[in-house]
Protein backbone atom coordinates (compact mmCIF):
# COMPACT_ATOMS: atom_id res chain seq x y z
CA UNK A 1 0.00 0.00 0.00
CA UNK A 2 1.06 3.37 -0.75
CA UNK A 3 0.04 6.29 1.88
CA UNK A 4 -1.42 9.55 0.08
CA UNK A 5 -1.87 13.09 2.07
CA UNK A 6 -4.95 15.00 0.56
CA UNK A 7 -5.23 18.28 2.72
CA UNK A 8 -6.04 16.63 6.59
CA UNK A 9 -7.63 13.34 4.88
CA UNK A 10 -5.11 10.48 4.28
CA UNK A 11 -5.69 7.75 1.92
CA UNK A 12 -4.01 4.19 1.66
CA UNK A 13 -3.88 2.72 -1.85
CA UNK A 14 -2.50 0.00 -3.80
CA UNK A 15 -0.25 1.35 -6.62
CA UNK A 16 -2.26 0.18 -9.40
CA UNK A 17 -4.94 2.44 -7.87
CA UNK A 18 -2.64 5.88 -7.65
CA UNK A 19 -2.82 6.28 -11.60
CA UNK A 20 -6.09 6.52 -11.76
CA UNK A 21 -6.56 8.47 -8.35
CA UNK A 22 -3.88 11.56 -9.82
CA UNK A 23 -5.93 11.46 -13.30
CA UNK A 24 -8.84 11.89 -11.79
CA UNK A 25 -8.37 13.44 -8.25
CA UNK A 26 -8.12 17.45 -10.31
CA UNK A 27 -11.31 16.79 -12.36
CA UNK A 28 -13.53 15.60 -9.74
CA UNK A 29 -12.52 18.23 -6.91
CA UNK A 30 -13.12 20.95 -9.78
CA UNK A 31 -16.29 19.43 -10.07
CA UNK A 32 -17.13 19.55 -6.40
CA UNK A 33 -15.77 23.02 -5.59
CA UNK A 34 -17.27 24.69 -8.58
CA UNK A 35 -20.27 22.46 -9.94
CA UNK A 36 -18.78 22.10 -13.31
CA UNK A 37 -21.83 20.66 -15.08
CA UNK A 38 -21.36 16.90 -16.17
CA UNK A 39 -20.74 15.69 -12.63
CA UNK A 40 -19.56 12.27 -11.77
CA UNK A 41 -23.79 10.70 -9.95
CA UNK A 42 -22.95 7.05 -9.79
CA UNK A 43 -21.65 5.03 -7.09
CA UNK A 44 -18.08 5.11 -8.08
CA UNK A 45 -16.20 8.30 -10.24
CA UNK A 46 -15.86 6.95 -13.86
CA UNK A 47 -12.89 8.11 -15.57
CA UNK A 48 -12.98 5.79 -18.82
CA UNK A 49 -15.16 8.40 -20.66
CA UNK A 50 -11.98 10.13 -21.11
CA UNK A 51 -10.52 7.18 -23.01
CA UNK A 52 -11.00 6.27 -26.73
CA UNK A 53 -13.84 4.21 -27.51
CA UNK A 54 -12.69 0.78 -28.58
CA UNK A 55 -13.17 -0.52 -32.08
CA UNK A 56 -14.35 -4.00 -32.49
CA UNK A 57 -13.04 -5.30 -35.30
CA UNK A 58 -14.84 -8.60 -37.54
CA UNK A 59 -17.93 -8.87 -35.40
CA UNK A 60 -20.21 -11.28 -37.04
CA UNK A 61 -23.75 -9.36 -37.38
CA UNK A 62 -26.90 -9.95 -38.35
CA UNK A 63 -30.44 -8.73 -39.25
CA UNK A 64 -33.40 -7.75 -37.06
CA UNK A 65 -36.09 -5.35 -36.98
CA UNK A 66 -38.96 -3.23 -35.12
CA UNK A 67 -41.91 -5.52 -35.53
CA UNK A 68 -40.15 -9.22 -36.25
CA UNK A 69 -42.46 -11.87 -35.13
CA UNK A 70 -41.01 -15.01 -33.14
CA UNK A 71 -39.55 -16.86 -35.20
CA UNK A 72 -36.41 -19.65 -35.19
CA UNK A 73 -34.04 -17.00 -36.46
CA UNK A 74 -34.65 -15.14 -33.44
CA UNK A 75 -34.93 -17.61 -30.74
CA UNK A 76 -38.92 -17.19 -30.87
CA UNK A 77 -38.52 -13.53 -29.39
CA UNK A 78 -40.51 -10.69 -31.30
CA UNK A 79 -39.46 -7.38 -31.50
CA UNK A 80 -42.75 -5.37 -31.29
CA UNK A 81 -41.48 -4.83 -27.68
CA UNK A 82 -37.89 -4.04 -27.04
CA UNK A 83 -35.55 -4.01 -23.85
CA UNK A 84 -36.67 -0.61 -23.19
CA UNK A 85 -39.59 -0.19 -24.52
CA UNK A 86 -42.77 -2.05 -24.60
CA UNK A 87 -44.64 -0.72 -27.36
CA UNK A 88 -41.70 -0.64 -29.70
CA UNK A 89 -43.58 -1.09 -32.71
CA UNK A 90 -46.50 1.16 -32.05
CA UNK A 91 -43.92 3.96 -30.70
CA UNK A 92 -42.07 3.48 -33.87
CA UNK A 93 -44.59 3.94 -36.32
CA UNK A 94 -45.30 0.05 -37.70
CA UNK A 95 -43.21 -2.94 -38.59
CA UNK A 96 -39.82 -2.27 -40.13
CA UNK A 97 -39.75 -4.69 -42.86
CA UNK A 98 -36.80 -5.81 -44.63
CA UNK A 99 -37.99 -6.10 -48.03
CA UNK A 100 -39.94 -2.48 -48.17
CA UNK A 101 -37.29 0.38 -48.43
CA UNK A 102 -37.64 3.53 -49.57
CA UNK A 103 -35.79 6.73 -50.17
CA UNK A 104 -32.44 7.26 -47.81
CA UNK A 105 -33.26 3.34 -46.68
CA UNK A 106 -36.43 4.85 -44.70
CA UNK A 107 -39.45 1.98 -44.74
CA UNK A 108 -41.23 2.16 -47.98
CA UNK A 109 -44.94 2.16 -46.62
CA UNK A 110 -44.77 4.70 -43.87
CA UNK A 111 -42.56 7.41 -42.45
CA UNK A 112 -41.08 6.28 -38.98
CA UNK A 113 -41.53 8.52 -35.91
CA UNK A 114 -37.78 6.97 -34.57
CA UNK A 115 -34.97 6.30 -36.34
CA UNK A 116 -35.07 3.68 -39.20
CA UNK A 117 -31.03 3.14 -38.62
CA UNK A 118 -30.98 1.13 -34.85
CA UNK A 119 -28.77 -1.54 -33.50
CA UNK A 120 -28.87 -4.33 -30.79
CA UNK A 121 -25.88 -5.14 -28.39
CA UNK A 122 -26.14 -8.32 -25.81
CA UNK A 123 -25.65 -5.63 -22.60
CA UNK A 124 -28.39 -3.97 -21.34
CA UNK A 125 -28.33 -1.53 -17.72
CA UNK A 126 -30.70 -2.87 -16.21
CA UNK A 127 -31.44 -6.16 -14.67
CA UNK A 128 -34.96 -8.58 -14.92
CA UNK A 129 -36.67 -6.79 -12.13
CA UNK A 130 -36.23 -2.87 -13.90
CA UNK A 131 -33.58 -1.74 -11.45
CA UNK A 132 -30.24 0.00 -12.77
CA UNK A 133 -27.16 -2.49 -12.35
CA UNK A 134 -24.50 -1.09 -9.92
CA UNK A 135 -22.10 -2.17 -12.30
CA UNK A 136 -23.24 -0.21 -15.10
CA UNK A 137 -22.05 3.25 -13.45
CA UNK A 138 -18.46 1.58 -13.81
CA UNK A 139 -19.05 -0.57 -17.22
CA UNK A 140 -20.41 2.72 -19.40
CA UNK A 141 -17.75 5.00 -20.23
CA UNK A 142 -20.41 7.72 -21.12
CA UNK A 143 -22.16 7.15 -17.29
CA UNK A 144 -20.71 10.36 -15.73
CA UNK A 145 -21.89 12.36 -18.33
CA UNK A 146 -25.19 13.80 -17.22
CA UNK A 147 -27.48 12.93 -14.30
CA UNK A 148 -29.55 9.99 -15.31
CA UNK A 149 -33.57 9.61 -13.98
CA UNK A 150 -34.16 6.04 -11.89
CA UNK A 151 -35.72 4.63 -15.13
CA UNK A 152 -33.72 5.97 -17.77
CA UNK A 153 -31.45 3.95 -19.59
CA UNK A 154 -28.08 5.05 -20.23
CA UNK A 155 -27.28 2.90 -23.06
CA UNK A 156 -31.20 3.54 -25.63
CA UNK A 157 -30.14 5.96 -28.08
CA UNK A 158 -26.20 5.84 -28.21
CA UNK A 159 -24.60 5.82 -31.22
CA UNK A 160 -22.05 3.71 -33.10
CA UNK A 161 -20.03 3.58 -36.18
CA UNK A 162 -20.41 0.63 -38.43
CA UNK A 163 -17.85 0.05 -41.03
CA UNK A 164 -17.97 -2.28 -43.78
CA UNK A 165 -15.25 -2.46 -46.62
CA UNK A 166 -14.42 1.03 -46.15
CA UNK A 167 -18.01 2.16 -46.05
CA UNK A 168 -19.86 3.56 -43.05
CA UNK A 169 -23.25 3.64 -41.82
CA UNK A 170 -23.94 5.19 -38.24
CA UNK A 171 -27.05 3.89 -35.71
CA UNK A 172 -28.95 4.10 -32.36
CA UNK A 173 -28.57 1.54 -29.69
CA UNK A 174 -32.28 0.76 -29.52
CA UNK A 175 -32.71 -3.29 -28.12
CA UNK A 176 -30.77 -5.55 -26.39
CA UNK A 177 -29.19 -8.50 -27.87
CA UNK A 178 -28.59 -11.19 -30.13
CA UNK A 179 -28.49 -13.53 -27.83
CA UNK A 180 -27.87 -12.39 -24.50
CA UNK A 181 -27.59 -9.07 -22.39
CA UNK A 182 -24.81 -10.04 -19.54
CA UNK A 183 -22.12 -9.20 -22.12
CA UNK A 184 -20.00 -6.39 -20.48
CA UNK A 185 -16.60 -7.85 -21.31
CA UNK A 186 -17.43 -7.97 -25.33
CA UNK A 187 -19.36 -4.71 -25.44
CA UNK A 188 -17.57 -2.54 -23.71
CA UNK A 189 -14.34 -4.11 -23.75
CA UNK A 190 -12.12 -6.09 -26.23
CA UNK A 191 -12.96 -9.79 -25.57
CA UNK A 192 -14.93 -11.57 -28.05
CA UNK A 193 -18.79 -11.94 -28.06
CA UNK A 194 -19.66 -14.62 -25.35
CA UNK A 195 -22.42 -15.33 -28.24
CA UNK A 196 -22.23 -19.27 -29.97
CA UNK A 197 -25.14 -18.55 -31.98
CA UNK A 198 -25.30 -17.43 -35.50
CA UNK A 199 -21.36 -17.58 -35.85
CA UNK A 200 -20.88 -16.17 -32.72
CA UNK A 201 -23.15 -13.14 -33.18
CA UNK A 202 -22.35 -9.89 -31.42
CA UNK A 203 -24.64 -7.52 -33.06
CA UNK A 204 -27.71 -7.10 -34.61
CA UNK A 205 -28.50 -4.05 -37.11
CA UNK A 206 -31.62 -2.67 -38.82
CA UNK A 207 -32.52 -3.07 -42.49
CA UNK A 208 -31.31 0.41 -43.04
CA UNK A 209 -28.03 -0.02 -42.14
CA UNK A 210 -28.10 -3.74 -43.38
CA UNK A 211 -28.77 -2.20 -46.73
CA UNK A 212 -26.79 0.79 -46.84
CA UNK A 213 -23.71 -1.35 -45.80
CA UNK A 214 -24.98 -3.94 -48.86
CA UNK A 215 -24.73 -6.58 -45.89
CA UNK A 216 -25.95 -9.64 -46.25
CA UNK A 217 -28.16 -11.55 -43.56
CA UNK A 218 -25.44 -12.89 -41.46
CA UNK A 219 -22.08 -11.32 -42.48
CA UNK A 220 -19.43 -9.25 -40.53
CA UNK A 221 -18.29 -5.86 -39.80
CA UNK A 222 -16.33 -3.56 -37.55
CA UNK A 223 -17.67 -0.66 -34.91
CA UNK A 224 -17.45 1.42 -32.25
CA UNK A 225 -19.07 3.74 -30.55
CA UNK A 226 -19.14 7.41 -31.53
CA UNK A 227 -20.65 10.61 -29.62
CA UNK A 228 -23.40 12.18 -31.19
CA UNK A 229 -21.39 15.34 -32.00
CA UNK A 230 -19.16 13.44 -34.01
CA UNK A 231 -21.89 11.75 -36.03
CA UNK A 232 -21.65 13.41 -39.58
CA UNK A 233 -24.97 13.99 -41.66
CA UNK A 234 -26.50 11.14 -43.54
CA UNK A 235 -30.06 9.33 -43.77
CA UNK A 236 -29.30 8.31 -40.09
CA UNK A 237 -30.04 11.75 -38.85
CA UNK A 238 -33.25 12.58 -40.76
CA UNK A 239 -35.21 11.11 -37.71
CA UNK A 240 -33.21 10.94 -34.33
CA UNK A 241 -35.00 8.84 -31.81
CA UNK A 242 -34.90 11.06 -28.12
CA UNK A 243 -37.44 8.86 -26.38
């Protein structure tokens, strides 16, 4: 243990810990002494939102959409609900069918009220009974960002980057899955999906960004995730889901 004087308080700390305490220890005491807006509200300060957002490289992906009914591709779940939001479907506007696109890959028979380009990751924040998991304050690098309401998710909505032989499509974290929704290690770190279905599946896109990638059912790409500032204009932000 290494002893650290702070003013009168004194701290004892391994040494792997005293990185992390200097990089942080300036940024969170400005925060307390002048209410710098952003402040740190989970259980434990979260200094990874500093870091670069890993890119995942050769994820195997696949297709899904608003509206799917249960079915064997999807392990007889349908996707008029979704982890977040019960009436999915109706909240979006109708079923998101692959085989009816339109102009800038929007469905063909209706205009969506939420973004037609949407993504599924096998993590989600909150456990089976609705309550936030502790360990999400520390998993998402984006946590400490804002001050979150008791029901709101801090993963529905975020963004990543999808790239596909050089070409890339950009989408809204809107379900949870394929396959599972314990996966911390994959998603937010640099292990391998957990995922043995589906050639290992680690994410599942919409048909908008299936088709503006030219992806095929099950194929695989590269991403990461992006802040919405950095997200550069394109079909994906005709219709930006908030809810």
């Amino acid at each position: 243990l290494v002893t650290l004087f702070v003013g009168p308080t004194l701290f004892h700390m391994k040494p792997k810990e005293i990185t992390r305490y200097v990089i942080d220890f300036p940024i969170n005491l400005s925060r307390s002494l002048f209410g710098i807006p952003g402040e740190l509200n989970g259980p434990e300060a979260n200094s990874t939102n500093r870091t670069r957002y890993t890119r995942h490289s050769q994820v195997t992906v696949t297709l899904f959409w608003v509206g799917e009914k249960a079915g064997k591709d999807n392990h007889d779940i349908s996707n008029a609900s979704s982890a977040w939001d019960e009436e999915w479907a109706a909240h979006f506007g109708g079923v998101d069918a692959p085989n009816t696109r339109g102009a800038n890959f929007f469905p063909e028979d209706f205009t969506p009220f939420e973004n037609p380009f949407y993504f599924a990751l096998p993590y989600n924040d909150f456990d089976k009974k609705g309550k936030r998991k502790r360990e999400s304050w520390e998993l998402v690098p984006w946590s400490g960002g804002k001050k979150w309401s008791e029901k709101e998710s801090m993963l529905k909505n975020r963004w990543i980057k999808v790239i596909k032989d050089g070409r890339s499509a950009y989408a809204q974290w809107e379900d949870v899955g394929p396959f599972g929704e314990e996966d911390s290690d994959y998603v937010f770190g640099t292990v391998r999906p957990k995922s043995k279905s589906n050639k290992n599946a680690g994410l599942d896109v919409s048909p908008a960004v299936n088709q503006y990638l030219d992806l095929n059912d099950i194929d695989t790409v590269d991403w990461q995730f992006i802040d919405e500032e950095d997200v550069p204009n394109g079909p994906w932000k005709m219709v930006i889901t908030r809810s």
